[in-house]
PDB file of N, CA and C in Angstrom:
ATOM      1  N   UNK A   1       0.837  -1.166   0.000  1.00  0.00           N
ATOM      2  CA  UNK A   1       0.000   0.000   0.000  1.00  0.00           C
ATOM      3  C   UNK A   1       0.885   1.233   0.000  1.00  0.00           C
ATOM      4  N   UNK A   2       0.098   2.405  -0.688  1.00  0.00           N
ATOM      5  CA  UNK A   2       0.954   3.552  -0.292  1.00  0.00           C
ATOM      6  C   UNK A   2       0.160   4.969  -0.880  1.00  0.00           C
ATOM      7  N   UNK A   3       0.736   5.733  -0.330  1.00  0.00           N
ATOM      8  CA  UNK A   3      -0.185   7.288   0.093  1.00  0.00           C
ATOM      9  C   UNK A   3       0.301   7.848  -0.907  1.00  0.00           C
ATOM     10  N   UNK A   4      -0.317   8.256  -2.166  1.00  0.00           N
ATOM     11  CA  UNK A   4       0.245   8.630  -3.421  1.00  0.00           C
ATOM     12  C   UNK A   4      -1.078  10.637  -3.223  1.00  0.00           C
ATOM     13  N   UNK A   5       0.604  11.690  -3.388  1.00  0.00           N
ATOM     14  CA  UNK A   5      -0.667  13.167  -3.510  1.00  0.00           C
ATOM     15  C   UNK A   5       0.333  13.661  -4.563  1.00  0.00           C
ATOM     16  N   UNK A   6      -0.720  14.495  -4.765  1.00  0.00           N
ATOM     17  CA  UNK A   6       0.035  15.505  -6.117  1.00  0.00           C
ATOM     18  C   UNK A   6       1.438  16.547  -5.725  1.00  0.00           C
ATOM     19  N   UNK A   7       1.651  16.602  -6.541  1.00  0.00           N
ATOM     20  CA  UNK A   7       3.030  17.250  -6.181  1.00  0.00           C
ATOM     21  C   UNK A   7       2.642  18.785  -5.838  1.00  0.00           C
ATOM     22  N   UNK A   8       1.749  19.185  -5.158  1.00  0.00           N
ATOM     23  CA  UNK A   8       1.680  20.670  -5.084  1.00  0.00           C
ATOM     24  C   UNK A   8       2.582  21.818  -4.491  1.00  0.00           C
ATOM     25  N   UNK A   9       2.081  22.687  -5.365  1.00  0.00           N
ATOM     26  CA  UNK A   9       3.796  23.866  -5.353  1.00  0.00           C
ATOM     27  C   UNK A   9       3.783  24.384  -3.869  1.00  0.00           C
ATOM     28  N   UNK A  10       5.035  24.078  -3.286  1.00  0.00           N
ATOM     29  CA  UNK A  10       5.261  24.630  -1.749  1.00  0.00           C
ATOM     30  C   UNK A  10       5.046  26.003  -1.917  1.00  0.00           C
ATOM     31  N   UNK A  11       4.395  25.956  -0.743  1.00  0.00           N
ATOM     32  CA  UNK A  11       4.178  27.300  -0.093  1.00  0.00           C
ATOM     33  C   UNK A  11       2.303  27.411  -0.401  1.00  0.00           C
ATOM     34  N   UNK A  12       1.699  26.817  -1.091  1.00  0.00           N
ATOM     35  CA  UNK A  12       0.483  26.711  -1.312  1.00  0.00           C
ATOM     36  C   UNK A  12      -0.468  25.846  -0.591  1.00  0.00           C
ATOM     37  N   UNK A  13      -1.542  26.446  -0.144  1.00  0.00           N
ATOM     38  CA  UNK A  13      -2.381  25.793   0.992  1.00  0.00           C
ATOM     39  C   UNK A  13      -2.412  24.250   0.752  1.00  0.00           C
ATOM     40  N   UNK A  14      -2.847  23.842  -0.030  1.00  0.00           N
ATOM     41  CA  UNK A  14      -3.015  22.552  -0.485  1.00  0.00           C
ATOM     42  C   UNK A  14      -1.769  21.769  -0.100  1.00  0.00           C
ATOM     43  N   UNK A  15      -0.485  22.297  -0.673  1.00  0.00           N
ATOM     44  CA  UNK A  15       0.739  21.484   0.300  1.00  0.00           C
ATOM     45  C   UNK A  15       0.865  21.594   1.877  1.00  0.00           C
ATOM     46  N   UNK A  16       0.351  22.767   2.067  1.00  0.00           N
ATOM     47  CA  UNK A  16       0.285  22.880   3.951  1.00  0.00           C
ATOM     48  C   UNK A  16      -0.103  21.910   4.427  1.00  0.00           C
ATOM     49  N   UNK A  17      -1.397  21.462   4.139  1.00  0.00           N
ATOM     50  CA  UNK A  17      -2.574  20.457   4.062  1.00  0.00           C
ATOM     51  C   UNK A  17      -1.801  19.173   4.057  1.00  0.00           C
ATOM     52  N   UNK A  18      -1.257  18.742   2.916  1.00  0.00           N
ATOM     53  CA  UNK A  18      -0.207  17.350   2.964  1.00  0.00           C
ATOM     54  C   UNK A  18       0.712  17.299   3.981  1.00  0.00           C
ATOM     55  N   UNK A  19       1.416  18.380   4.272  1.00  0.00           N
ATOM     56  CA  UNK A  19       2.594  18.359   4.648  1.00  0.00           C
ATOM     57  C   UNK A  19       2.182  18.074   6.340  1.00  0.00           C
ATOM     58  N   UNK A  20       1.479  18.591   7.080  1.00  0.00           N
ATOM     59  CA  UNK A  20       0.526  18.839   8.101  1.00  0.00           C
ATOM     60  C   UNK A  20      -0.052  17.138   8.156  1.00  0.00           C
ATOM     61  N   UNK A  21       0.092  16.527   7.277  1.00  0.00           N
ATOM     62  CA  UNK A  21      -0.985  15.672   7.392  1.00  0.00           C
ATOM     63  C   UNK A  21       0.269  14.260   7.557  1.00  0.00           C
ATOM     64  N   UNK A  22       1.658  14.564   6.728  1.00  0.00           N
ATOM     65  CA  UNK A  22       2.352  13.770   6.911  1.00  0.00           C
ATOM     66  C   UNK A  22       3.345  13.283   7.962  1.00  0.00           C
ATOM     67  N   UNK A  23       3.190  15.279   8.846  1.00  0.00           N
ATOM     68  CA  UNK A  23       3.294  15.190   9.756  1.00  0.00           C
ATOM     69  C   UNK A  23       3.193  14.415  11.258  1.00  0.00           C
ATOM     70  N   UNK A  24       1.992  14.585  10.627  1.00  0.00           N
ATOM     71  CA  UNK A  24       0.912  14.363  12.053  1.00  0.00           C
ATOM     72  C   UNK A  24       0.846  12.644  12.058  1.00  0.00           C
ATOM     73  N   UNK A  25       0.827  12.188  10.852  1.00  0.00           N
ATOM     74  CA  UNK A  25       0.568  10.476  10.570  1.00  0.00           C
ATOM     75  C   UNK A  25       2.025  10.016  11.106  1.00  0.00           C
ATOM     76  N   UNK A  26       3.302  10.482  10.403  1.00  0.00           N
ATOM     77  CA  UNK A  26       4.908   9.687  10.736  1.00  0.00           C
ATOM     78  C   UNK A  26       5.286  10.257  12.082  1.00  0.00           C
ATOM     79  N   UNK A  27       4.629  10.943  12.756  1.00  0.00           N
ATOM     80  CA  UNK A  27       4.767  11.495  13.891  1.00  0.00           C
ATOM     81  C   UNK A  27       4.450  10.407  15.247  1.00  0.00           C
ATOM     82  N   UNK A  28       3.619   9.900  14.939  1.00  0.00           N
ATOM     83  CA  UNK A  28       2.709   9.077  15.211  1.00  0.00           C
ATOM     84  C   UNK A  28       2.240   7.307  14.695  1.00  0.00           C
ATOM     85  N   UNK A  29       3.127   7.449  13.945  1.00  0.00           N
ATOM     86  CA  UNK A  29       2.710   5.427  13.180  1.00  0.00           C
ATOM     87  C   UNK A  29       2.943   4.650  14.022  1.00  0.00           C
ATOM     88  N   UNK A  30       3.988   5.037  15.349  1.00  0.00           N
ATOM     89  CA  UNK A  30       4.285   3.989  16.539  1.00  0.00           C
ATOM     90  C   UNK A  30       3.211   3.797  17.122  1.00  0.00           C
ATOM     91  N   UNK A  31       2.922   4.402  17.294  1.00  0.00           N
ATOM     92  CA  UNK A  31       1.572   4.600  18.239  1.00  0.00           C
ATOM     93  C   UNK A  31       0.076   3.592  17.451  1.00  0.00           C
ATOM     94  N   UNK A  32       0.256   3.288  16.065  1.00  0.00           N
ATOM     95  CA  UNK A  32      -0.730   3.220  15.561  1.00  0.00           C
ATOM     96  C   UNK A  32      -0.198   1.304  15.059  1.00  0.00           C
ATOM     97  N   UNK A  33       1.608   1.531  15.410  1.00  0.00           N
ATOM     98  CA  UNK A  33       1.863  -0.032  15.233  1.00  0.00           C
ATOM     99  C   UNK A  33       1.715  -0.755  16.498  1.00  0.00           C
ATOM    100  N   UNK A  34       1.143  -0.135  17.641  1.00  0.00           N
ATOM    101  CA  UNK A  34       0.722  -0.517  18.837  1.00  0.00           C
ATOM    102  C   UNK A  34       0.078  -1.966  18.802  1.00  0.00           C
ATOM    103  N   UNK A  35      -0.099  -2.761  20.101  1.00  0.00           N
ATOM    104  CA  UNK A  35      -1.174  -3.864  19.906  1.00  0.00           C
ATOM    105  C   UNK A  35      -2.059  -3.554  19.684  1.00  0.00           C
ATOM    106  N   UNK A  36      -2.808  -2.584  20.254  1.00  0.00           N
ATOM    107  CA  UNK A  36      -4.287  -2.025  20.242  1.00  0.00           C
ATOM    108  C   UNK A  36      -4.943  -1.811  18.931  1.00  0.00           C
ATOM    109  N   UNK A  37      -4.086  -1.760  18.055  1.00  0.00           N
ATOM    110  CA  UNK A  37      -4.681  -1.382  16.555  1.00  0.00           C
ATOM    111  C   UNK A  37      -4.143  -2.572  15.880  1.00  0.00           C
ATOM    112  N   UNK A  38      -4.454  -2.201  14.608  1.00  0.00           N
ATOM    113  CA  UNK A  38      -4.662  -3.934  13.707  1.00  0.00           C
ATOM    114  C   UNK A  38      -3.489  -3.945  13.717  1.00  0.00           C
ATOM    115  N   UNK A  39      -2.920  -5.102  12.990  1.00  0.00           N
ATOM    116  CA  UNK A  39      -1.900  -5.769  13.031  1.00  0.00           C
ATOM    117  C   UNK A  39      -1.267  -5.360  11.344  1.00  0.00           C
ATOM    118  N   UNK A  40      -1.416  -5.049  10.779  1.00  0.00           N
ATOM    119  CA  UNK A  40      -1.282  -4.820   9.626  1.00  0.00           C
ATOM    120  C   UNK A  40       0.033  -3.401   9.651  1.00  0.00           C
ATOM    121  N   UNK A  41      -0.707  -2.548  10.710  1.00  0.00           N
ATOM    122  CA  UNK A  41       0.025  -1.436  10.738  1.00  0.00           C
ATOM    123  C   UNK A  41       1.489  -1.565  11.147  1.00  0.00           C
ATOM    124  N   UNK A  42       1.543  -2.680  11.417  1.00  0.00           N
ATOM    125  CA  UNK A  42       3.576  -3.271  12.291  1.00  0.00           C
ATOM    126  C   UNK A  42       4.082  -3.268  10.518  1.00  0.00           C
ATOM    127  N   UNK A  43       3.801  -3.677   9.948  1.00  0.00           N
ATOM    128  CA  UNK A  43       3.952  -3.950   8.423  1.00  0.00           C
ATOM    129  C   UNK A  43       4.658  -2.544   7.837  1.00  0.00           C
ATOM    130  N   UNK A  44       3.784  -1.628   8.071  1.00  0.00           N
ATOM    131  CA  UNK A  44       4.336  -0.144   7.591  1.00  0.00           C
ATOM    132  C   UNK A  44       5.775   0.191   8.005  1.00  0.00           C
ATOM    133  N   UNK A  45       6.500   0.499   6.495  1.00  0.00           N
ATOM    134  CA  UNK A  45       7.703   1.169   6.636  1.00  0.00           C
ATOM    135  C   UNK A  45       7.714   2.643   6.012  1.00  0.00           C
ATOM    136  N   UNK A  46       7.926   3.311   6.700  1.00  0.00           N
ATOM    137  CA  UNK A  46       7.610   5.061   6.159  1.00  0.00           C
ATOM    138  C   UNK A  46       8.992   5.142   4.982  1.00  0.00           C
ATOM    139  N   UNK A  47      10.394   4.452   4.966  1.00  0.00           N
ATOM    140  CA  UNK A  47      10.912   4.628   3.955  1.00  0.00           C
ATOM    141  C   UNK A  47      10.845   4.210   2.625  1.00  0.00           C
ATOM    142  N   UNK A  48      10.087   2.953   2.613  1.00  0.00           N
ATOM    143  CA  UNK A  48       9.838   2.485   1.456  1.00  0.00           C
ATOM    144  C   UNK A  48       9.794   3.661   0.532  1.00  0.00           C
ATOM    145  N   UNK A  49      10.303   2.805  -0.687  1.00  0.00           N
ATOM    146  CA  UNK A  49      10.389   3.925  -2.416  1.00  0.00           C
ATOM    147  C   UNK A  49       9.485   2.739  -2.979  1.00  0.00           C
ATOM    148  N   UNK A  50       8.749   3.301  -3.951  1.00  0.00           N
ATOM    149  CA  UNK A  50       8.066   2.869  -4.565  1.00  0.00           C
ATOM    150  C   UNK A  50       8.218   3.658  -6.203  1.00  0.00           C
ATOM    151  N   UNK A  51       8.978   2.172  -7.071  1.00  0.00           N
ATOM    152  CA  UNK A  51       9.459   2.385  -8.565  1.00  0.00           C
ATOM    153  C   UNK A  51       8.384   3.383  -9.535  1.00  0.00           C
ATOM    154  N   UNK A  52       9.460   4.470 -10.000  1.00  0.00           N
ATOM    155  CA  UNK A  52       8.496   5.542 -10.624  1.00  0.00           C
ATOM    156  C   UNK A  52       8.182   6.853  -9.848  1.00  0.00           C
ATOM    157  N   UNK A  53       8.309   6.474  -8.625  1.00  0.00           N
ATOM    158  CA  UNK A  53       7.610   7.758  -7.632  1.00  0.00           C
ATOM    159  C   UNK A  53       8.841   8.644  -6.659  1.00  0.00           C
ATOM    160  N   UNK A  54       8.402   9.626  -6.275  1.00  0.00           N
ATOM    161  CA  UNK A  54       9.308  10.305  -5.976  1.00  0.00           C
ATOM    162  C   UNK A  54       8.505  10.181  -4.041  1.00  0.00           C
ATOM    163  N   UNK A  55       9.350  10.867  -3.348  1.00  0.00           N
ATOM    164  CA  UNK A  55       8.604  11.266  -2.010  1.00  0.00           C
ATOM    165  C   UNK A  55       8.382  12.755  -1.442  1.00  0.00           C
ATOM    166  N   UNK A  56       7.213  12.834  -1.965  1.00  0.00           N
ATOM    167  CA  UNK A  56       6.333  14.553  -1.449  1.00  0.00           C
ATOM    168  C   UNK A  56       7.578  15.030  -0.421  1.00  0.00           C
ATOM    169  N   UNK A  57       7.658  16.495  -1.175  1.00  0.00           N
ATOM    170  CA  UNK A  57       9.340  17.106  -0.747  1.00  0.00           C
ATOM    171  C   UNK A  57       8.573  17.037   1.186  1.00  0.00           C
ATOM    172  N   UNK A  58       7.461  17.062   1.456  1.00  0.00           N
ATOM    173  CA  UNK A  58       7.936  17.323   2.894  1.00  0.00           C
ATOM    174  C   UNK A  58       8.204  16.460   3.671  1.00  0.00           C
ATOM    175  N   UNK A  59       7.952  15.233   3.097  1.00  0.00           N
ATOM    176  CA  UNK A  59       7.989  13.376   3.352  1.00  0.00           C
ATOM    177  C   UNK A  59       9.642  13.294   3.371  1.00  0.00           C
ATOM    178  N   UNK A  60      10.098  13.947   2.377  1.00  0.00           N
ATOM    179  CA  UNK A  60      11.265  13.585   1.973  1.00  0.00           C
ATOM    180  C   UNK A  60      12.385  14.309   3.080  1.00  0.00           C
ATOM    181  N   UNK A  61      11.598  15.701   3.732  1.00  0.00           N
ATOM    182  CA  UNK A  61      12.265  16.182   5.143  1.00  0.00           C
ATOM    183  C   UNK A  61      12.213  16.058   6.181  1.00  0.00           C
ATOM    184  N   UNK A  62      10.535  15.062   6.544  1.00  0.00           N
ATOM    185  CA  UNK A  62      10.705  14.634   7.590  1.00  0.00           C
ATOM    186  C   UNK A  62      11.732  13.341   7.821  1.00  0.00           C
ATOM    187  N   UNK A  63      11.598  12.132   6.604  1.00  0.00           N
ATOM    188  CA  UNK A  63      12.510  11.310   6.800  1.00  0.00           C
ATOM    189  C   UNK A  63      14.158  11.956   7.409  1.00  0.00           C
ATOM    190  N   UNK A  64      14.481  12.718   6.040  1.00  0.00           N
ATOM    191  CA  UNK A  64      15.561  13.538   6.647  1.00  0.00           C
ATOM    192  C   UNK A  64      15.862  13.878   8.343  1.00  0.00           C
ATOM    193  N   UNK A  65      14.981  14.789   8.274  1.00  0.00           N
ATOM    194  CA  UNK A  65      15.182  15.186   9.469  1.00  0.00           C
ATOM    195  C   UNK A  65      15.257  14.353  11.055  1.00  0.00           C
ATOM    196  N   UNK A  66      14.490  13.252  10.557  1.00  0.00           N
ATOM    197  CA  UNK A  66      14.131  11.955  11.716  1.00  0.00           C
ATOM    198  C   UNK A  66      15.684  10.703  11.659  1.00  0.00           C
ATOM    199  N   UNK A  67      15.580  11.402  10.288  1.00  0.00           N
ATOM    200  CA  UNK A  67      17.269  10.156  10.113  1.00  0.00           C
ATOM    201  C   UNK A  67      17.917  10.796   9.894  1.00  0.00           C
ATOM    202  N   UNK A  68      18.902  11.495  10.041  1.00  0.00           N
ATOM    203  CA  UNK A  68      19.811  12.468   9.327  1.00  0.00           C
ATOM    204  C   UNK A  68      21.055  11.851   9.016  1.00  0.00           C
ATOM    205  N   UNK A  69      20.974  10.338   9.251  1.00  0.00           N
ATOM    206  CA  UNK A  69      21.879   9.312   8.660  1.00  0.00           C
ATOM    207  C   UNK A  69      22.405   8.641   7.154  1.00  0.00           C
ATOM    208  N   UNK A  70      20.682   8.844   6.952  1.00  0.00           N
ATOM    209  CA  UNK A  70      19.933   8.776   5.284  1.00  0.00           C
ATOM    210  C   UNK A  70      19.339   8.978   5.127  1.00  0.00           C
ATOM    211  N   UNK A  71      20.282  10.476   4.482  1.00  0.00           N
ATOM    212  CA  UNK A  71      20.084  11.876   4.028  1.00  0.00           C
ATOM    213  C   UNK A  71      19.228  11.187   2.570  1.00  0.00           C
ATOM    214  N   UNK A  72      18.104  12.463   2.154  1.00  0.00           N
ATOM    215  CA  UNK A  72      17.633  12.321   0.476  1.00  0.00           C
ATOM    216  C   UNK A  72      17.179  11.067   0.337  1.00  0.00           C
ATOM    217  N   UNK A  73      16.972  10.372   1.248  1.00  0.00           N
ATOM    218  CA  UNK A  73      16.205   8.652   0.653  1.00  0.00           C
ATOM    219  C   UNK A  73      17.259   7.887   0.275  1.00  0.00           C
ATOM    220  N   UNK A  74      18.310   8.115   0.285  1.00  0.00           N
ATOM    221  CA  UNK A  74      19.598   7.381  -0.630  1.00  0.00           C
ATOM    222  C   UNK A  74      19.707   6.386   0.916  1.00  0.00           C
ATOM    223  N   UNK A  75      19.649   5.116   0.715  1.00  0.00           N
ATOM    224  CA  UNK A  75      19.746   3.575   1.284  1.00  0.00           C
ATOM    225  C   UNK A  75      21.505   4.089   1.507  1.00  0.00           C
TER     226      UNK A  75
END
């Protein structure tokens, strides 16, 4: 599975909206790979690349910023 949005031009509400939203979800997926919630969610890896696709520039800074090990998605 995976969370596919349009590439909208930073600084425009609509990216606030994503960015806010990708926030708030990778902020939080521990919490949601908990027992208490399905089991499916242990499964989720927030780095996964998926062939063809790029990762929404603010996806691409939170990883950054949460790993600053591996920098840019580069494995």
């Amino acid at each position: 599975m995976a969370i596919v949005a349009s590439n909208w031009r930073p600084g425009s509400p609509r990216y606030h909206r994503v960015a806010r939203f990708v926030d708030e979800l990778f902020s939080r997926v521990d919490k949601l790979q908990a027992s208490s919630f399905d089991p499916k969610w242990k499964d989720v890896n927030l780095t996964t690349r998926v062939a063809g696709l790029e990762h929404f520039q603010s996806t691409q800074e939170w990883l950054d910023w949460t790993n600053p090990t591996k920098q840019s998605g580069h494995p």
